[in-house]
N, C-alpha and C. Protein backbone atom coordinates (compact mmCIF):
# COMPACT_ATOMS: atom_id res chain seq x y z
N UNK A 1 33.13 53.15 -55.85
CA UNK A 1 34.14 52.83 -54.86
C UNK A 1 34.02 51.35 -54.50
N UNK A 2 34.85 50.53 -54.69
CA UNK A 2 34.88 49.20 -54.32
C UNK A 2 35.00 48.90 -52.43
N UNK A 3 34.29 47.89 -52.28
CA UNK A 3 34.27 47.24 -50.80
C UNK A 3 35.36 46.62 -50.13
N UNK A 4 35.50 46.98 -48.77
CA UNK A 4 36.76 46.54 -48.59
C UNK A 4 36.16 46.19 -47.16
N UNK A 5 37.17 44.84 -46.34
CA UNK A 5 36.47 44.24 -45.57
C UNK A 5 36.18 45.14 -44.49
N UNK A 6 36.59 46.36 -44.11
CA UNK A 6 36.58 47.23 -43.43
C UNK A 6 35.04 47.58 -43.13
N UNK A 7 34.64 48.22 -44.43
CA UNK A 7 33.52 48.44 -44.80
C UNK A 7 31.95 47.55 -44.78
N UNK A 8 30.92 48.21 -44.09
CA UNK A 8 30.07 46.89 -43.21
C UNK A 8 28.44 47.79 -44.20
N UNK A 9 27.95 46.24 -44.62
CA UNK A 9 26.63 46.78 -45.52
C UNK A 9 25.48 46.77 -44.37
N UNK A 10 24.72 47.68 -44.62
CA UNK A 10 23.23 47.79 -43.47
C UNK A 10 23.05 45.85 -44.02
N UNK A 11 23.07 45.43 -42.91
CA UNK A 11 22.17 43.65 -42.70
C UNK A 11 21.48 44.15 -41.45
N UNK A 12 20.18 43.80 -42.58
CA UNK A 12 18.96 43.77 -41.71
C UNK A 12 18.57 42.67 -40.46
N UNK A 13 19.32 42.86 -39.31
CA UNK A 13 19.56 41.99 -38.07
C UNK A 13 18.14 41.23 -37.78
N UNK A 14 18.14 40.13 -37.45
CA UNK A 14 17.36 39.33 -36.36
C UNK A 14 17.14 40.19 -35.39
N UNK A 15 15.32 40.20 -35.68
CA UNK A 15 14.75 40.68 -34.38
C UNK A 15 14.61 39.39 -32.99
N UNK A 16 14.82 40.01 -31.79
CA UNK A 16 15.10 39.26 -31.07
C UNK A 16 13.63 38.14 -31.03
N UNK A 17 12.71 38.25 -31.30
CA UNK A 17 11.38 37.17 -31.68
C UNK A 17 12.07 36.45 -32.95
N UNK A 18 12.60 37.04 -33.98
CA UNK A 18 13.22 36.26 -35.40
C UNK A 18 14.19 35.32 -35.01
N UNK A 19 15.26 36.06 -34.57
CA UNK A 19 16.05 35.14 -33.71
C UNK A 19 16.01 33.87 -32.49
N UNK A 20 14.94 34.12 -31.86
CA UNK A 20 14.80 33.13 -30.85
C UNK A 20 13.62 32.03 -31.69
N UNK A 21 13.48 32.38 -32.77
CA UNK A 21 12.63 31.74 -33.71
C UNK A 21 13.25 30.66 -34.78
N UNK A 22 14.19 31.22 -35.01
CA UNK A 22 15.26 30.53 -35.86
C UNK A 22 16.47 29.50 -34.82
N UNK A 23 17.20 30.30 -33.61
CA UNK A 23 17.81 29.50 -32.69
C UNK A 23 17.18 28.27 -32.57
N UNK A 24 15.60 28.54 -32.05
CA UNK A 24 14.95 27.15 -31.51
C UNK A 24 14.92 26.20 -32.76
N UNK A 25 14.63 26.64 -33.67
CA UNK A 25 14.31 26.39 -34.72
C UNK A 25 15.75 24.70 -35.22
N UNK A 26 16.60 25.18 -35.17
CA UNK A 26 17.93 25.37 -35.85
C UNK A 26 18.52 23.73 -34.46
N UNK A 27 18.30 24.48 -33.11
CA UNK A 27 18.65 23.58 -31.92
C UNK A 27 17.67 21.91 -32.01
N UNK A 28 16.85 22.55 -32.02
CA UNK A 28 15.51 21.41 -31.94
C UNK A 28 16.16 20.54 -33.20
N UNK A 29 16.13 21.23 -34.57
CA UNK A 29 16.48 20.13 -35.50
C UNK A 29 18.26 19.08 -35.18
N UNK A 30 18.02 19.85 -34.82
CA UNK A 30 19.97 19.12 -34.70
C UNK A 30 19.92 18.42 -33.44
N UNK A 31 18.99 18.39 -32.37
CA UNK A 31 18.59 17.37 -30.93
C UNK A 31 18.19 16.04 -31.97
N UNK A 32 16.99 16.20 -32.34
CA UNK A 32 16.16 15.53 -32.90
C UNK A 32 17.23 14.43 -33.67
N UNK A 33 17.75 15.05 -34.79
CA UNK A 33 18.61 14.32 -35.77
C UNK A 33 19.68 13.58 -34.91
N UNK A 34 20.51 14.25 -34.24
CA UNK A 34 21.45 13.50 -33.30
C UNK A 34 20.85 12.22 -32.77
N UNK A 35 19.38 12.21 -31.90
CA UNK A 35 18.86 11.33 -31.39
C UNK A 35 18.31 10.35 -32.65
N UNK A 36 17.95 10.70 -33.72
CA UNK A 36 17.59 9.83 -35.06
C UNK A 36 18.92 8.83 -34.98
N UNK A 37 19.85 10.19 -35.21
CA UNK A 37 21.62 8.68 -35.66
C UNK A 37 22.28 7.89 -34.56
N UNK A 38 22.00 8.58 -33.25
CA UNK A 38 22.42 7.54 -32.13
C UNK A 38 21.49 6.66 -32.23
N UNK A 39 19.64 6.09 -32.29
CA UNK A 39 19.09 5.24 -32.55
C UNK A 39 19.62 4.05 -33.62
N UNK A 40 19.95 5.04 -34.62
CA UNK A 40 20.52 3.57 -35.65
C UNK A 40 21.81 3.29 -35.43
N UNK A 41 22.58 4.09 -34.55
CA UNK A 41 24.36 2.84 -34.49
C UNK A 41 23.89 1.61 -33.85
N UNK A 42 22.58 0.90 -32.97
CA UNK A 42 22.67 0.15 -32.43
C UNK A 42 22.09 -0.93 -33.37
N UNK A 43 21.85 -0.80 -34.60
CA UNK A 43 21.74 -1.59 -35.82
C UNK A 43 22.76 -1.41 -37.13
N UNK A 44 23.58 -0.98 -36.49
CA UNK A 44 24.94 -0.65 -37.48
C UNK A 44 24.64 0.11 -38.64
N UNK A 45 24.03 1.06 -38.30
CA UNK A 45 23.47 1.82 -39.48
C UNK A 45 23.78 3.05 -39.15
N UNK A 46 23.69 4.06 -40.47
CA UNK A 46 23.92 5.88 -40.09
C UNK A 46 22.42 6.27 -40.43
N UNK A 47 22.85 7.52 -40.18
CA UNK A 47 20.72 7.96 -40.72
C UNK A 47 20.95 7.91 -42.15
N UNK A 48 22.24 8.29 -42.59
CA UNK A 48 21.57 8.36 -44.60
C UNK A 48 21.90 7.03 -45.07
N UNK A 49 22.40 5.81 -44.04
CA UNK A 49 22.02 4.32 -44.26
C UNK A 49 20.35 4.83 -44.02
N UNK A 50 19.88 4.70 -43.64
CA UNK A 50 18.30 4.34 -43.58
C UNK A 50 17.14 5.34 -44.10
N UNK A 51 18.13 6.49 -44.41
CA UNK A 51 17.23 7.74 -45.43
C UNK A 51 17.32 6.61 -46.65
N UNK A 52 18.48 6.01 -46.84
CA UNK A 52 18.85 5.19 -48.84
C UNK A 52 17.84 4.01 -48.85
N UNK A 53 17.90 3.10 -47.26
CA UNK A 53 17.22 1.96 -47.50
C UNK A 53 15.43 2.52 -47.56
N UNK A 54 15.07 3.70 -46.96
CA UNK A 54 13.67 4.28 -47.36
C UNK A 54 13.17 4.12 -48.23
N UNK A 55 14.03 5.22 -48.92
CA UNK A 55 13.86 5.28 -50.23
C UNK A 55 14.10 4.12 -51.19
N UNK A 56 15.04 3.58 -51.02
CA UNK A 56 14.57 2.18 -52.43
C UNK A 56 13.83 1.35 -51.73
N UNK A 57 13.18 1.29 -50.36
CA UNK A 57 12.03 0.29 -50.49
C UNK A 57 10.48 0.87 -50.82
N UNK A 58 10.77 2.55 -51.07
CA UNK A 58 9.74 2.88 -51.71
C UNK A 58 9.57 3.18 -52.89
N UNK A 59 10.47 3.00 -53.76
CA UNK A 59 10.66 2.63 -55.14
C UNK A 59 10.34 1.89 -56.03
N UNK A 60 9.78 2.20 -56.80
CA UNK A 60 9.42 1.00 -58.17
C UNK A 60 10.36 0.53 -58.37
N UNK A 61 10.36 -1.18 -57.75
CA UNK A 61 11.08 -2.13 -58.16
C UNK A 61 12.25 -2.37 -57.46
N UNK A 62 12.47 -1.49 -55.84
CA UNK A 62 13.25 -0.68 -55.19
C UNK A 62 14.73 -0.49 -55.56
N UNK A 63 14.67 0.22 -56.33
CA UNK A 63 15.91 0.86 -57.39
C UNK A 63 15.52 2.21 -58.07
N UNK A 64 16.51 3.19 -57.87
CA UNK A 64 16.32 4.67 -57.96
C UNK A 64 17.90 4.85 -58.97
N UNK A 65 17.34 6.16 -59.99
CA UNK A 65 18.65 6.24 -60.25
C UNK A 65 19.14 6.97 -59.66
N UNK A 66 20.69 6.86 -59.50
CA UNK A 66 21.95 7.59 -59.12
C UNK A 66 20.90 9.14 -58.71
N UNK A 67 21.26 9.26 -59.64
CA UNK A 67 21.14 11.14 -59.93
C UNK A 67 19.90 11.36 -58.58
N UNK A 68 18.68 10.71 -59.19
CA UNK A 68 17.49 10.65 -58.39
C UNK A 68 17.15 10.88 -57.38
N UNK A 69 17.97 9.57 -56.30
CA UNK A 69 18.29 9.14 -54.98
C UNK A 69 18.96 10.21 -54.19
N UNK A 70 20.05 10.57 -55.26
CA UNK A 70 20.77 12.04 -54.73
C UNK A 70 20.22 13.17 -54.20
N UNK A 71 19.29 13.56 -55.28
CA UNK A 71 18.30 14.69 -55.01
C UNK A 71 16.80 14.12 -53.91
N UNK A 72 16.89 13.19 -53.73
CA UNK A 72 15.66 12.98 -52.42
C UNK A 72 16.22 12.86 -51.61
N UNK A 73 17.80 12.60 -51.38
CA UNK A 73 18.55 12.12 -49.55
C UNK A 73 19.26 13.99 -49.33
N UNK A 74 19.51 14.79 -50.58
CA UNK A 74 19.62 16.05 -50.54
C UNK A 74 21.50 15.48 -50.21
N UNK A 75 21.78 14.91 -51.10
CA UNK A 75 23.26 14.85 -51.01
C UNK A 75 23.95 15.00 -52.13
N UNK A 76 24.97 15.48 -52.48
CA UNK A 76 25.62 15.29 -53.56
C UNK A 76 25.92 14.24 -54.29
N UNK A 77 26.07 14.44 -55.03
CA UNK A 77 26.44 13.09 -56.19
C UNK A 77 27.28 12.22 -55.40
N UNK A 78 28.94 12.94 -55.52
CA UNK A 78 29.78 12.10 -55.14
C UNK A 78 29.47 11.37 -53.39
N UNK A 79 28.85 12.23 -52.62
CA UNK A 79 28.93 11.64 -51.21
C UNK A 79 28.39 10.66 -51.57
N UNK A 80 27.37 11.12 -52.32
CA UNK A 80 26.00 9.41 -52.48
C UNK A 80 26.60 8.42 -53.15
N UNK A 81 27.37 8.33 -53.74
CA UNK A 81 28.47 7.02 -54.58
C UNK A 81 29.29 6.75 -53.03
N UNK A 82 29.73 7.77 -52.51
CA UNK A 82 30.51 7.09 -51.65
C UNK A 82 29.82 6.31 -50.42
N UNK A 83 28.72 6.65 -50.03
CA UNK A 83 27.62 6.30 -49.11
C UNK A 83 27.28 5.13 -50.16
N UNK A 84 27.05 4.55 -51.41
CA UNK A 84 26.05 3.42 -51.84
C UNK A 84 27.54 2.44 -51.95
N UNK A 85 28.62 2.68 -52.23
CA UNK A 85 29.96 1.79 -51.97
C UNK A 85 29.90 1.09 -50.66
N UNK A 86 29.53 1.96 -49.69
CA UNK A 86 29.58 1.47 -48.33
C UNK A 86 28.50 0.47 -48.12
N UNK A 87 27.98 1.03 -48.76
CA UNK A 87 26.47 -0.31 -48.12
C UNK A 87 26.73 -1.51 -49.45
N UNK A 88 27.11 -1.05 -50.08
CA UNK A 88 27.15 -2.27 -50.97
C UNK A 88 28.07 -3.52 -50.15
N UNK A 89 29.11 -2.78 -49.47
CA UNK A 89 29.99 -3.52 -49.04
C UNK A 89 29.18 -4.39 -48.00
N UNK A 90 28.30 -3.71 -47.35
CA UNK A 90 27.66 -4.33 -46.09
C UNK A 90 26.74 -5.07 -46.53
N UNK A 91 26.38 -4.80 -47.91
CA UNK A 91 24.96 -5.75 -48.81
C UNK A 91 23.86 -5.51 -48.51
N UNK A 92 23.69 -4.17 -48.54
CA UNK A 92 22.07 -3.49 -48.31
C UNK A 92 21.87 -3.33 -49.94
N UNK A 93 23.17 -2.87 -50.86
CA UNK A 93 22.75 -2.22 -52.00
C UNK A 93 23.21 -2.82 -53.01
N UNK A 94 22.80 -2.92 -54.26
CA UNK A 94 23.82 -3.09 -55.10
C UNK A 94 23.42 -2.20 -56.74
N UNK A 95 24.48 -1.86 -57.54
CA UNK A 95 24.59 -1.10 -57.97
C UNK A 95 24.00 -1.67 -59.59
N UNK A 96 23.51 -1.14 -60.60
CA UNK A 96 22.93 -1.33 -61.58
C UNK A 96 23.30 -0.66 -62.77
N UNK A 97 23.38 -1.00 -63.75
CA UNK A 97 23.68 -0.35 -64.93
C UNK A 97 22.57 0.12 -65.73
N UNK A 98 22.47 1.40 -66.26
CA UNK A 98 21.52 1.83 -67.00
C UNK A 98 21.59 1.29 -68.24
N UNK A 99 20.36 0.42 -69.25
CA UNK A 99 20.74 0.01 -70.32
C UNK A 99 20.75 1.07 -70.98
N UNK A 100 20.16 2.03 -71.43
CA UNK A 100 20.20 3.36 -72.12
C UNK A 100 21.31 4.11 -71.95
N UNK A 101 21.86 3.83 -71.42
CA UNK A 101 22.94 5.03 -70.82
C UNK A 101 24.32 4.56 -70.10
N UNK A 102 25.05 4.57 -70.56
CA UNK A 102 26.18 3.69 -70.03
C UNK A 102 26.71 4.23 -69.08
N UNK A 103 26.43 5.52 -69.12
CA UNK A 103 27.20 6.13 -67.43
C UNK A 103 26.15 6.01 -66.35
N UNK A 104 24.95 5.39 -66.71
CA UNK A 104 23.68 6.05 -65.52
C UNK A 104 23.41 4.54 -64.89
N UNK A 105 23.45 4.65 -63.38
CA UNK A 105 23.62 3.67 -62.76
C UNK A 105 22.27 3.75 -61.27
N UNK A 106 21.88 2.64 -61.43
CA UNK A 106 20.43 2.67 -60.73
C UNK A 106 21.36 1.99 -59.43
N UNK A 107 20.67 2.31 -57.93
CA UNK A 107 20.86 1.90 -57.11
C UNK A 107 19.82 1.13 -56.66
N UNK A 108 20.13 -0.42 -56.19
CA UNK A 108 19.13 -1.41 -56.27
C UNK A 108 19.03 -2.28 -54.16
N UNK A 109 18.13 -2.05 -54.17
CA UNK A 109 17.81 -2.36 -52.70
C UNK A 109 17.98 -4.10 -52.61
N UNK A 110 19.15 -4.44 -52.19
CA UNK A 110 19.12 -6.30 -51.84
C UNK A 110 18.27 -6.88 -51.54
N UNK A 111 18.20 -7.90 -51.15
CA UNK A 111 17.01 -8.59 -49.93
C UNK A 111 17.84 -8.83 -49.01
N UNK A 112 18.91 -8.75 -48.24
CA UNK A 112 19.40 -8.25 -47.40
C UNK A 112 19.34 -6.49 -46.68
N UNK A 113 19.03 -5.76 -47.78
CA UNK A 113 18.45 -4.51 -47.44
C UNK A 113 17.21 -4.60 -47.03
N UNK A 114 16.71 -4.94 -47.96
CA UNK A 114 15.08 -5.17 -47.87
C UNK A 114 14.73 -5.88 -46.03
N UNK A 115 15.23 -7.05 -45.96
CA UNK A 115 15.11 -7.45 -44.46
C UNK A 115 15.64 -6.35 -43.20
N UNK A 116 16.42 -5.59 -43.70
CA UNK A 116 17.36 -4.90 -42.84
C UNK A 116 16.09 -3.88 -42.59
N UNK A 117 15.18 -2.73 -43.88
CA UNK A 117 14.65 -1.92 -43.23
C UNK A 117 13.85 -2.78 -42.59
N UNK A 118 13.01 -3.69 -42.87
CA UNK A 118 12.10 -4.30 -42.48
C UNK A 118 12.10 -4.21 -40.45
N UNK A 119 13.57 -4.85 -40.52
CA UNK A 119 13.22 -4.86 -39.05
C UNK A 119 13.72 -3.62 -38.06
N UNK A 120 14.50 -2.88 -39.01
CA UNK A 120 14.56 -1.70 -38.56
C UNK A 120 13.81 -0.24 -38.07
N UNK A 121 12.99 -0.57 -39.04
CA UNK A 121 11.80 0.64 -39.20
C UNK A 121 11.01 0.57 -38.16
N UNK A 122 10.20 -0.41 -37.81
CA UNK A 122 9.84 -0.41 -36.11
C UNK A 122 10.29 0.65 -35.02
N UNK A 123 11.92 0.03 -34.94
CA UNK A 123 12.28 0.71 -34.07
C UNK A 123 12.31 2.50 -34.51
N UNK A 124 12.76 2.69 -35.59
CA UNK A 124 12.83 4.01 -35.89
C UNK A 124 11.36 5.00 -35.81
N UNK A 125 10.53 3.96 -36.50
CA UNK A 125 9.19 4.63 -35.76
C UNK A 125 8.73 4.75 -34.60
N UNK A 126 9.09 4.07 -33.87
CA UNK A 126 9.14 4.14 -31.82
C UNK A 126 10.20 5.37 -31.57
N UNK A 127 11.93 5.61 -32.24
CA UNK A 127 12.25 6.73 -32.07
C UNK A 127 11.63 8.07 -32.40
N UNK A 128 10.96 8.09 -33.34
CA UNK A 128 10.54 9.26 -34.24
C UNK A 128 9.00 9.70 -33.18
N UNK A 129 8.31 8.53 -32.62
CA UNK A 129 7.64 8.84 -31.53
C UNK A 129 7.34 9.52 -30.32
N UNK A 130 8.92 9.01 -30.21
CA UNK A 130 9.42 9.00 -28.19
C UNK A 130 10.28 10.52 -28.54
N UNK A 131 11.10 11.03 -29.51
CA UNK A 131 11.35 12.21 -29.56
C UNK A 131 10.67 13.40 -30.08
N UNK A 132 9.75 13.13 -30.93
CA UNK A 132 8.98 14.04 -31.65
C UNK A 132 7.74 14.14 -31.56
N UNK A 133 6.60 12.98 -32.13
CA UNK A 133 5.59 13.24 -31.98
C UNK A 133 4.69 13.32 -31.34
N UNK A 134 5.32 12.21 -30.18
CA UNK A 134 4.53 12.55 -28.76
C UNK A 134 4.67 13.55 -28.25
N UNK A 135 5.54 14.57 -28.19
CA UNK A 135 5.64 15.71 -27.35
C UNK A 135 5.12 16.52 -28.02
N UNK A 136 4.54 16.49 -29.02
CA UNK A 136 3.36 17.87 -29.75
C UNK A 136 2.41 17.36 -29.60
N UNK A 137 1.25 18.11 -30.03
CA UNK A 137 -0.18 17.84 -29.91
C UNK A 137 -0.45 17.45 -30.99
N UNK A 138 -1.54 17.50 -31.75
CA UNK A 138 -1.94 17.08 -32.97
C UNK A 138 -2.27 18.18 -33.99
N UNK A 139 -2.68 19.50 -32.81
CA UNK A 139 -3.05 20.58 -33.19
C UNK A 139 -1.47 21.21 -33.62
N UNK A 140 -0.67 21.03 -33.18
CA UNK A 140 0.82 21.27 -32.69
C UNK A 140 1.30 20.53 -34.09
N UNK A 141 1.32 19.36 -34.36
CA UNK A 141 2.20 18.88 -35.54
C UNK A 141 1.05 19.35 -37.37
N UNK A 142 -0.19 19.36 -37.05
CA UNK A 142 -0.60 20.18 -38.13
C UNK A 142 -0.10 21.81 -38.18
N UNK A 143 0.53 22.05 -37.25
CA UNK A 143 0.80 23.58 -37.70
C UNK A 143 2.13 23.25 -37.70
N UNK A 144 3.15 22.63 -37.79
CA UNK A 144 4.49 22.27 -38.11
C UNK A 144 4.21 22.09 -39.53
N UNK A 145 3.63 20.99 -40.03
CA UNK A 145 3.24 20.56 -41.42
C UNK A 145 2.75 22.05 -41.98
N UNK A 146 1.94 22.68 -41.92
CA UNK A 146 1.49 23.80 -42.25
C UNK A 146 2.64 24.84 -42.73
N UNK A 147 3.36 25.08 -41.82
CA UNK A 147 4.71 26.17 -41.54
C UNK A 147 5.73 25.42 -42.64
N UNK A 148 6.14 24.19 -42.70
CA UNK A 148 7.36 23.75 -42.81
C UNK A 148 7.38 23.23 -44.52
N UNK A 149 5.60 23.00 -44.82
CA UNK A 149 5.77 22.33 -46.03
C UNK A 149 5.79 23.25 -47.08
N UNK A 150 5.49 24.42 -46.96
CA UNK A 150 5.58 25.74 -48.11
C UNK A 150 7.04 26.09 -48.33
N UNK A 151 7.54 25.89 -47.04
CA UNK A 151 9.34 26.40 -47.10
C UNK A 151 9.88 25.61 -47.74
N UNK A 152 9.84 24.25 -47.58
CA UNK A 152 10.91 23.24 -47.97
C UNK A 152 10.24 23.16 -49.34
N UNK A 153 9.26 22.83 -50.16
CA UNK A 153 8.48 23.15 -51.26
C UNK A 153 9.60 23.98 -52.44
N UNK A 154 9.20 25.54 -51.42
CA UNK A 154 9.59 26.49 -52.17
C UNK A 154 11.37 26.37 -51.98
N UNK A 155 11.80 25.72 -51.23
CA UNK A 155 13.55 25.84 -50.91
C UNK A 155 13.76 24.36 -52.34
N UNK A 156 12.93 23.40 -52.12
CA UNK A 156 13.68 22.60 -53.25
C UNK A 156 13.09 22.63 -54.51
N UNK A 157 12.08 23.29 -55.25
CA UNK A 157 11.64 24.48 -56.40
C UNK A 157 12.64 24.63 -56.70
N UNK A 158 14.13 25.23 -56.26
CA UNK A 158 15.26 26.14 -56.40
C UNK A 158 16.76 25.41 -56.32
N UNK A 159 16.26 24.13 -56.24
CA UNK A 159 17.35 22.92 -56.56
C UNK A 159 17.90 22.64 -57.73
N UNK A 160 19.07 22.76 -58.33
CA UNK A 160 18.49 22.60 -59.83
C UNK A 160 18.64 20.64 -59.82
N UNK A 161 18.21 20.86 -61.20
CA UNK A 161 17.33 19.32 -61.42
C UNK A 161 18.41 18.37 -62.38
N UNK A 162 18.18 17.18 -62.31
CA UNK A 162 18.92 16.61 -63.47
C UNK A 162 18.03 15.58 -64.31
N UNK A 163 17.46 15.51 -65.29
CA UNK A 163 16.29 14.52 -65.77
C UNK A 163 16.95 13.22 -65.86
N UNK A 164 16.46 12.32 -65.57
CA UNK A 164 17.36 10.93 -65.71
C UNK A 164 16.73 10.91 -67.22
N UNK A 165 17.88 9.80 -67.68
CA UNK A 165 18.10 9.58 -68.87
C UNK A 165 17.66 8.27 -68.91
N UNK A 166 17.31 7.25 -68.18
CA UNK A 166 16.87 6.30 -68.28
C UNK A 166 15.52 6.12 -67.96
């Protein structure tokens, strides 16, 4: 007999501990992040401006390919072309050609980027402080790390992958 929207499958509900586990869970991250991206409009930046400039200043040679960069900011291809257009425009980034590969294009950190995290990161580490880590304990953020790094582990395990070609 085929399903019809009428028709409701046993879902195994949130126990009210599961639920108030996941709510907090779910609220807290989305406070946190909000307060991350209001910190950087006052340097004309978004947070995945300064997730991109992270990452290529921790890069060999600070340049990541395309594909790469994608899968560590956890964005799609196309957003991330449209996000590295933007900064190019602003001259944090500029864009690279793969010699091996004529479609594969490395994203390359300026020295205008480069200065930009530089004096940025300060402040973002004083935000990441004043909202987060000061208000746990130590005992408190080792059992966050504990809890959080098996999940996300095992959640991007299940990403599929793209091997760069360059």
């Amino acid at each position: 007999m085929a399903t019809t929207a009428t028709q409701t499958t046993a879902v195994p509900w949130l126990t009210e501990p599961e639920q108030a586990a996941w709510r907090s869970f779910i609220t807290t991250a989305k406070l946190v992040l909000a307060e991350l991206e209001r910190g950087m409009t006052q340097h004309d930046l978004s947070g995945t401006d300064y997730g991109v400039l992270v990452s290529l200043s921790e890069a060999p040679d600070r340049r990541m390919r395309m594909s790469e960069l994608a899968q560590t900011m956890l964005l799609e291809k196309s957003r991330l072309s449209h996000q590295i257009t933007r900064m190019e425009r602003a001259g944090l980034v500029r864009r690279q050609s793969c010699p091996s590969d004529r479609r594969g294009q490395f994203a390359v950190l300026t020295d205008e980027g480069w200065e930009t995290i530089q004096r940025v990161a300060p402040h973002h580490v004083e935000l990441v402080r004043a909202i987060f880590i000061d208000r746990l304990t130590p005992q408190q953020q080792a059992q966050l790390t504990e809890l959080f790094t098996p999940l996300h582990t095992s959640m991007r395990a299940q990403c599929p992958k793209e091997e760069p070609e360059c």
